[in-house]
Protein backbone atom coordinates (compact mmCIF):
# COMPACT_ATOMS: atom_id res chain seq x y z
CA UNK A 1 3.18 -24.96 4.53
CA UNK A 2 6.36 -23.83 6.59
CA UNK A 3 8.68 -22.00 4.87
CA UNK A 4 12.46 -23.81 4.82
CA UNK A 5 15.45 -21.78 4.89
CA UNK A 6 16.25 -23.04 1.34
CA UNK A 7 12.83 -22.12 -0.07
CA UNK A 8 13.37 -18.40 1.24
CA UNK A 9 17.18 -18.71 0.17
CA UNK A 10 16.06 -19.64 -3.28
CA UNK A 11 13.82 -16.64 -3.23
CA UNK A 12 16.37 -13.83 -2.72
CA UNK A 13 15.56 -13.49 1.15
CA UNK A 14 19.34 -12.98 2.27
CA UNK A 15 19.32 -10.49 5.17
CA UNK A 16 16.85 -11.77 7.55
CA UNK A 17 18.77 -13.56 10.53
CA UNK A 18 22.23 -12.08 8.58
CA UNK A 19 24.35 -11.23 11.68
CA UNK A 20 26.62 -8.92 9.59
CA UNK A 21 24.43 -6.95 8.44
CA UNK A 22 25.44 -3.23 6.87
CA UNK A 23 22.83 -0.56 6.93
CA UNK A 24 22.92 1.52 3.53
CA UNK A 25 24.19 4.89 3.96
CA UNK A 26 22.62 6.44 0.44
CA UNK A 27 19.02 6.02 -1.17
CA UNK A 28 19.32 1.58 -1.81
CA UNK A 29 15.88 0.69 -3.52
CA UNK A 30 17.72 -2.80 -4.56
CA UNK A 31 18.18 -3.59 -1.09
CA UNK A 32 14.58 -4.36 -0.44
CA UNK A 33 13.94 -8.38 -1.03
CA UNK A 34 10.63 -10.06 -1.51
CA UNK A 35 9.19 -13.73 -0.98
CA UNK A 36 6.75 -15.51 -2.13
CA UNK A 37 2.96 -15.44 -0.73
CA UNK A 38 1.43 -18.72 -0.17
CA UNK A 39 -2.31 -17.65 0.06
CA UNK A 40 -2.55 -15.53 -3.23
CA UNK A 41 -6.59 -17.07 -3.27
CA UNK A 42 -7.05 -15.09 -0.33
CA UNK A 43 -7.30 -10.93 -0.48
CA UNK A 44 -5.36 -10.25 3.38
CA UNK A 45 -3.80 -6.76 4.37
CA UNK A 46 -0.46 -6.54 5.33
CA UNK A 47 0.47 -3.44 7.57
CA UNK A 48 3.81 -2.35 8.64
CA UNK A 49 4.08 1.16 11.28
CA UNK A 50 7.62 2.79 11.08
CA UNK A 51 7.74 5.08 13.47
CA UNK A 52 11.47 6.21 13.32
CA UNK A 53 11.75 7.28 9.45
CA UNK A 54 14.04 10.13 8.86
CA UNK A 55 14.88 12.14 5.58
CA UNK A 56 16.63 15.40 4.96
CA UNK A 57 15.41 18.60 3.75
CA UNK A 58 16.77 18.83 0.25
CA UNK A 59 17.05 22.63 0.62
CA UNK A 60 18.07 23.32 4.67
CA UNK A 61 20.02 19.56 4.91
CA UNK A 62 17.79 19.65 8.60
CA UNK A 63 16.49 16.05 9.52
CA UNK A 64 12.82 15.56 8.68
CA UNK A 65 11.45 12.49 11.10
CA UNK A 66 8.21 10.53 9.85
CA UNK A 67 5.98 7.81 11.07
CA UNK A 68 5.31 6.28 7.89
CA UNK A 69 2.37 3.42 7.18
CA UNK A 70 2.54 0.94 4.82
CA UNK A 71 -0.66 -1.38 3.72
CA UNK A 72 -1.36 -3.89 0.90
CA UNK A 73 -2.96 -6.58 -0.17
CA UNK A 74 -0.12 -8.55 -2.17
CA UNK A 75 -0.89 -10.67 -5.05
CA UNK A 76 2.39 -13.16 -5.52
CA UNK A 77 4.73 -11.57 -3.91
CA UNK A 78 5.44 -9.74 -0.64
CA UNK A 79 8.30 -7.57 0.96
CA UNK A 80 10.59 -9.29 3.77
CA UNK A 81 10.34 -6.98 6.49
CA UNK A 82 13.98 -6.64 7.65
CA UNK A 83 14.84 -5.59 4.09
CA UNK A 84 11.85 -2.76 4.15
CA UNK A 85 13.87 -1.69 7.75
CA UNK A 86 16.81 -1.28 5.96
CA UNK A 87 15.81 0.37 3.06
CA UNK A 88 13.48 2.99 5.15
CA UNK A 89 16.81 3.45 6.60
CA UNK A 90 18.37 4.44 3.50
CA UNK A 91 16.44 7.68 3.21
CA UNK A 92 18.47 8.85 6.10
CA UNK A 93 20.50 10.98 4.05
CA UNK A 94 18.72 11.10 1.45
CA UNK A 95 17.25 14.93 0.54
CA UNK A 96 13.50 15.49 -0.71
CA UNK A 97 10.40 16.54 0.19
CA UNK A 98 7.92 14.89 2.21
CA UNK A 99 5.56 14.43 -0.88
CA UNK A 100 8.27 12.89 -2.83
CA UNK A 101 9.63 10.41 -0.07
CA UNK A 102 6.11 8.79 0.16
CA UNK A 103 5.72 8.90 -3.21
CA UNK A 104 9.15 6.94 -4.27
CA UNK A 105 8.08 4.13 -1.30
CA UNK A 106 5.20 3.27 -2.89
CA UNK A 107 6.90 3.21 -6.52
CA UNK A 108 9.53 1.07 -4.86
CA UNK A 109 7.03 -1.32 -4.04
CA UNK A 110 4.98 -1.44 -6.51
CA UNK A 111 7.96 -2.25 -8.86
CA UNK A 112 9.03 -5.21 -6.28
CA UNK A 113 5.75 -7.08 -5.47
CA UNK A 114 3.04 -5.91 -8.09
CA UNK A 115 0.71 -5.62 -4.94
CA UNK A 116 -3.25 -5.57 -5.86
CA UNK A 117 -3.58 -2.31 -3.32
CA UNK A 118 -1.10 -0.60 -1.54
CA UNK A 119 -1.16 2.83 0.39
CA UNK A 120 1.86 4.68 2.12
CA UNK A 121 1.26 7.65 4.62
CA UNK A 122 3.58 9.77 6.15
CA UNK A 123 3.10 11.75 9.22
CA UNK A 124 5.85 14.05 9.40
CA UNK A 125 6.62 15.60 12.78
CA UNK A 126 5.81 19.89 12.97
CA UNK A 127 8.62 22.04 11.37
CA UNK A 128 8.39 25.55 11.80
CA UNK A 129 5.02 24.85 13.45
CA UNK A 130 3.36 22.89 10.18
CA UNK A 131 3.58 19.10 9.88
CA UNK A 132 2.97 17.69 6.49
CA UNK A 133 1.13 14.22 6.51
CA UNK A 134 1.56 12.78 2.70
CA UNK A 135 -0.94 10.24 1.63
CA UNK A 136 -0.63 8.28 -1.81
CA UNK A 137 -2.43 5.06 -2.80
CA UNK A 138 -2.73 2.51 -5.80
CA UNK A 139 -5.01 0.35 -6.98
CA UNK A 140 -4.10 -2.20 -9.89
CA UNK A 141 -5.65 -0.83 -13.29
CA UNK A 142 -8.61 -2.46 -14.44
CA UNK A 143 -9.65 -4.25 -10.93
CA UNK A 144 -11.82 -3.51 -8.48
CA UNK A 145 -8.31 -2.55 -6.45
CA UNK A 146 -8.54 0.49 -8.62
CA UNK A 147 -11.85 1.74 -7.55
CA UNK A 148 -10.92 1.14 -4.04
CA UNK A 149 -7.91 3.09 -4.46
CA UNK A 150 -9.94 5.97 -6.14
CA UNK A 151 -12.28 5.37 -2.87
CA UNK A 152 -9.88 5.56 -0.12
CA UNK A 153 -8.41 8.28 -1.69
CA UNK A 154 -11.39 10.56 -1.94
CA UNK A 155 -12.36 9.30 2.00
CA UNK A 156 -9.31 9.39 3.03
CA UNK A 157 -8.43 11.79 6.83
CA UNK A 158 -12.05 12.72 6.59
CA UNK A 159 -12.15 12.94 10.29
CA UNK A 160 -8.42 14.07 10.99
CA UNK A 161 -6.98 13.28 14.11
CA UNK A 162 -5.87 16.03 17.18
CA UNK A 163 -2.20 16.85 16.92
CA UNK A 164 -0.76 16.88 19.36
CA UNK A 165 2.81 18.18 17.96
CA UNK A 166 2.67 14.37 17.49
């Protein structure tokens, strides 16, 4: 079941091992690239940590910097992990809020994999002495995905953690 460079060629994956490689100065959602999964049978979460996510402030232009957490169980398809780097990247100049940035991630994904569950969290470091840790989840309609979205949703940060100005 090894994956050959022409099966992932023939699947869109072009940036992984691309030596050139530009990083996307402006909001690129059509950067991100996904392959195919080989154990769809199987329900498997897939987690990535990004601790070095940055946006701007749409009002101040100040940097806002995130650790952001991605899960899913995929269905058919999956995201190629250099092209989630670089498209996390791509909110480096981009301006909106906190709740928005987590929210357009997951819509971003959900468009390119049609995952049964995914979840995206954002722990935002303290600005002006509040830090702002977004949550937002989905659950495909009509599955039992969506009932464990609705749960993890209404359990989720029940116990929250110390902050520590992170």
């Amino acid at each position: 079941m090894t994956r050959s460079k022409e099966e992932l060629k023939q699947q869109g994956i072009h940036l992984l091992g691309n030596q050139g490689t530009q990083y996307p100065s402006t909001y690129t959602p059509s950067i991100l690239e996904s392959f195919d999964n080989k154990h769809p049978y199987r329900d498997y979460r897939v987690k990535f940590n990004c601790p070095e996510f940055t946006s701007l402030c749409p009002i101040t232009g100040q940097p806002d910097f995130a650790t952001i957490t991605i899960a899913y169980i995929p269905d058919l398809k999956m995201v190629e992990s250099k092209s989630l780097k670089l498209y996390l990247f791509s909110f480096r100049n981009h301006g909106d809020f906190h709740e928005d940035c987590i929210n357009i991630i997951m819509n971003d994904l959900i468009a390119l994999m049609q995952p049964r569950y995914i979840e995206v969290w954002g722990k935002f470091t303290p600005r002006g002495g509040i830090s702002i840790d977004p949550y937002c989840n989905y659950g495909r309609p009509g599955t039992k995905y969506e009932e464990m979205a609705e749960q993890r949703m209404l359990h989720h940060d029940l116990y929250p953690e110390k902050v520590d100005n992170r």
